[in-house]
Structure formats: structure tokens, C-alpha cells
C-alpha atoms as a PDB file:
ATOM      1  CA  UNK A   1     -14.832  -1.621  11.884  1.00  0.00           C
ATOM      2  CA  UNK A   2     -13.947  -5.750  11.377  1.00  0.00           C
ATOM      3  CA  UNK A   3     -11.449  -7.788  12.662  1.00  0.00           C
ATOM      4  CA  UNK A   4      -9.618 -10.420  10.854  1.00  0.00           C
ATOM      5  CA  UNK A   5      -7.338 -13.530  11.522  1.00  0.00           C
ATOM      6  CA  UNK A   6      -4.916 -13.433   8.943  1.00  0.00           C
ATOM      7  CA  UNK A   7      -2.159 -16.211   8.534  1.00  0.00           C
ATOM      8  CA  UNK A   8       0.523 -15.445   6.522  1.00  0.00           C
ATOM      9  CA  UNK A   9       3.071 -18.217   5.293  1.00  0.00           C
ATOM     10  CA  UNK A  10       6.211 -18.292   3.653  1.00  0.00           C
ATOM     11  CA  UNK A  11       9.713 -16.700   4.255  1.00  0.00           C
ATOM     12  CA  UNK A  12       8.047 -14.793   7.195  1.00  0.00           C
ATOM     13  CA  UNK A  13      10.584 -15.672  10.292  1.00  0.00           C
ATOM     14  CA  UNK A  14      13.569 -14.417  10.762  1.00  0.00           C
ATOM     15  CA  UNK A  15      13.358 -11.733   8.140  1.00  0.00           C
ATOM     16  CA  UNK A  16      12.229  -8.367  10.225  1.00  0.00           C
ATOM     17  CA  UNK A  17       8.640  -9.444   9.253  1.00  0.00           C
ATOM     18  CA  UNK A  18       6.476  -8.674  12.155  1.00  0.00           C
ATOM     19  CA  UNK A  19       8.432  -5.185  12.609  1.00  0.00           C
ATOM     20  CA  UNK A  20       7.459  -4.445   9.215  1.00  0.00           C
ATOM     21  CA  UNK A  21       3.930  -5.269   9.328  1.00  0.00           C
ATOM     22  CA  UNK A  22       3.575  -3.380  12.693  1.00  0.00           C
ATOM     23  CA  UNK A  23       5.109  -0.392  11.283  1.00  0.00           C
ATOM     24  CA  UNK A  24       2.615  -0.873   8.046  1.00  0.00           C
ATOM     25  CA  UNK A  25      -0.469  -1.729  10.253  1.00  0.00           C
ATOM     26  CA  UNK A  26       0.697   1.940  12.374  1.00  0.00           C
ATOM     27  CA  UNK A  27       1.008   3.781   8.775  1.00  0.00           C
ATOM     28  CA  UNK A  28      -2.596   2.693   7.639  1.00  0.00           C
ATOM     29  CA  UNK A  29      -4.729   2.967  11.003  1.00  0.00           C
ATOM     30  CA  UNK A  30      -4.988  -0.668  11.348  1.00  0.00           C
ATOM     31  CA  UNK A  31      -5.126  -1.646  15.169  1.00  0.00           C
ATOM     32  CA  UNK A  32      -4.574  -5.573  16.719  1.00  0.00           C
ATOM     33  CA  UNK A  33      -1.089  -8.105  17.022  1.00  0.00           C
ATOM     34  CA  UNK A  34       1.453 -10.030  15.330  1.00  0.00           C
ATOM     35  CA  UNK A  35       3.397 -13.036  15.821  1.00  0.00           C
ATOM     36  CA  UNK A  36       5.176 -16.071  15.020  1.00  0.00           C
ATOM     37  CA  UNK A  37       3.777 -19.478  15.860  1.00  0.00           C
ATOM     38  CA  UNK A  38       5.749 -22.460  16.577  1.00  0.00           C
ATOM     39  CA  UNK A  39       4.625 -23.707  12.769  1.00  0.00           C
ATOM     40  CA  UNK A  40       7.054 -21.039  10.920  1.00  0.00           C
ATOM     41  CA  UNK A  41       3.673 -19.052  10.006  1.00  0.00           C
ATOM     42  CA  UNK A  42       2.999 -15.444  11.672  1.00  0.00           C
ATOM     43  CA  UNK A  43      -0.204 -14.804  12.746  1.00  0.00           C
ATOM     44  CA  UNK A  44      -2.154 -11.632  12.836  1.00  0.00           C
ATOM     45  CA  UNK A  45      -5.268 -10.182  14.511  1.00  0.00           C
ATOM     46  CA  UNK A  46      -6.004  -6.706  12.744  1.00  0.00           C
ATOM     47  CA  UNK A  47      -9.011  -4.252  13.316  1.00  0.00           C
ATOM     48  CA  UNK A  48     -10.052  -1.823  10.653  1.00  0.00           C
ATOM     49  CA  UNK A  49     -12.152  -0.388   8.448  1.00  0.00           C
ATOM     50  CA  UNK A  50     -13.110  -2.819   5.716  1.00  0.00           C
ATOM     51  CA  UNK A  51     -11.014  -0.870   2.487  1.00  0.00           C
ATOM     52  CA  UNK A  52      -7.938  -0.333   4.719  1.00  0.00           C
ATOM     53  CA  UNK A  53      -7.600  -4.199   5.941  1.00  0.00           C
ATOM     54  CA  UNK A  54      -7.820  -5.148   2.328  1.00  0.00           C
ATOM     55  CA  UNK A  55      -4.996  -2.640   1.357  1.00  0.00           C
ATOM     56  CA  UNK A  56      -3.112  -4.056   4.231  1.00  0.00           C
ATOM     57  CA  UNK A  57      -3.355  -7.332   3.403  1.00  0.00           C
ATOM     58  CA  UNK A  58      -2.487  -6.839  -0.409  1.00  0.00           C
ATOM     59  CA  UNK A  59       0.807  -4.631   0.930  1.00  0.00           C
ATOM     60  CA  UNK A  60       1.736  -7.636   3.176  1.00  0.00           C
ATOM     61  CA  UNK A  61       1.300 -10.285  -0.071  1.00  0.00           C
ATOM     62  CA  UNK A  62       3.605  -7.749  -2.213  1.00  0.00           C
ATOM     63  CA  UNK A  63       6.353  -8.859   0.271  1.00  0.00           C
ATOM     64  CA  UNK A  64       7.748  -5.494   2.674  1.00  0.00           C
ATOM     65  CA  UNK A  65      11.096  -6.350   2.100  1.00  0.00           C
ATOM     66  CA  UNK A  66      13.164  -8.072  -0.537  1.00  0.00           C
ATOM     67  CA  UNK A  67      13.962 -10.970   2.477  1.00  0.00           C
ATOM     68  CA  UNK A  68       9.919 -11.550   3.031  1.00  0.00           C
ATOM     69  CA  UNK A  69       8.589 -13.862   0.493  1.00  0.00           C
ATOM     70  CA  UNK A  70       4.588 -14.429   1.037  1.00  0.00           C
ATOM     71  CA  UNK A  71       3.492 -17.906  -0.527  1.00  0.00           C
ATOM     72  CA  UNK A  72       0.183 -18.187   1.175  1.00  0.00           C
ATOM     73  CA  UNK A  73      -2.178 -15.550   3.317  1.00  0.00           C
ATOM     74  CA  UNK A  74      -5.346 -16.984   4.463  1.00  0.00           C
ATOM     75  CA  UNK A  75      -8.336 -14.229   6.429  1.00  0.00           C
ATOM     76  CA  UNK A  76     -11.096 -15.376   8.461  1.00  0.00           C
ATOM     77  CA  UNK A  77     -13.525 -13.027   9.959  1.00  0.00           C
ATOM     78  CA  UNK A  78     -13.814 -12.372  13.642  1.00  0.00           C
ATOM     79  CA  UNK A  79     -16.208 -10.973  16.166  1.00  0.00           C
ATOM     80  CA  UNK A  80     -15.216  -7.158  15.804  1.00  0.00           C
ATOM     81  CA  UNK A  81     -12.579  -6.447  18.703  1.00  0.00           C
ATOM     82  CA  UNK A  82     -11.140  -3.194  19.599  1.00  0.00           C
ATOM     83  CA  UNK A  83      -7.571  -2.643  20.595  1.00  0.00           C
ATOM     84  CA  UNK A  84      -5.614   0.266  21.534  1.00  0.00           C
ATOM     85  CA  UNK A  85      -2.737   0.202  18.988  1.00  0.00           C
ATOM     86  CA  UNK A  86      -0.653  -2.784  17.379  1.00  0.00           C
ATOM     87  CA  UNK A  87       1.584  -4.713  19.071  1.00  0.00           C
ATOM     88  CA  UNK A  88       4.073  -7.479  18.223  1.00  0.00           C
ATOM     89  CA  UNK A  89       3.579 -10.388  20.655  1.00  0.00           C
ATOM     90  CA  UNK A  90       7.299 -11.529  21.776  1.00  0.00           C
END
């Protein structure tokens, strides 16, 4: 199990993109929290096994909906964390 900080920018406000990455994240096992930061960027915190994060990540680049447009995800590594579920941070 790892834990990533992923920061995903583009057309990713506004556009149903946290609900869609929450409902992806639920779909593939993937456990941790999404949300928007004051910058336009959403940020995510996702716990998984190694192979499923990377499928996550590549389904969140290929855009969830024709309204999300990805330009730019960046992943850093984090202390493995544990968390119950996935949850979209309001």
C-alpha cells in the first residue's frame, strides 16, 4: 500500500471533477480525499496498491468527462496513510 499527493491542473473546477474522481477512486479500491484549492488546481491524497494508483492516475489524465480537460498531473510520494474510504473535502 502507498500514498500519493497528486495535483491535477487544468479545466478541473467547476466541471463535476472531484465527484468523478471519487466515484473512480470508489470503483478501483483506491482510499484518501479530493479537493479544490484556492489556485484553480484539485488536489488529491490517494492510498493504494502501487498498479491500481497508476491506473487511477492515467484514467484521471484521459479526462472523466468531455468538460474535464487535464493539462498537467504532478505525484509525489507520501508516508503510507490509511483511510477509511474517499471523501471529497467541501
Amino acid at each position: 500500500m502507498i500514498t500519493q499527493h497528486i495535483l491535477v491542473s487544468g479545466q478541473v473546477q467547476g466541471v463535476g471533477f472531484r465527484w468523478s474522481a471519487s466515484k473512480l477512486a470508489k470503483q478501483l479500491g483506491v482510499t484518501g480525499t479530493v479537493q479544490n484549492l484556492e489556485t484553480g488546481q484539485v488536489a488529491i491524497v490517494a492510498s493504494g496498491e502501487d498498479a491500481v494508483l497508476k491506473d487511477f492516475v492515467d484514467q484521471l489524465r484521459n479526462g472523466l468527462s468531455p468538460w474535464i480537460q487535464v493539462t498537467d498531473i504532478t505525484i509525489k510520494n507520501l508516508p503510507g496513510q490509511e483511510f477509511q474510504e474517499f471523501r471529497i473535502i467541501i
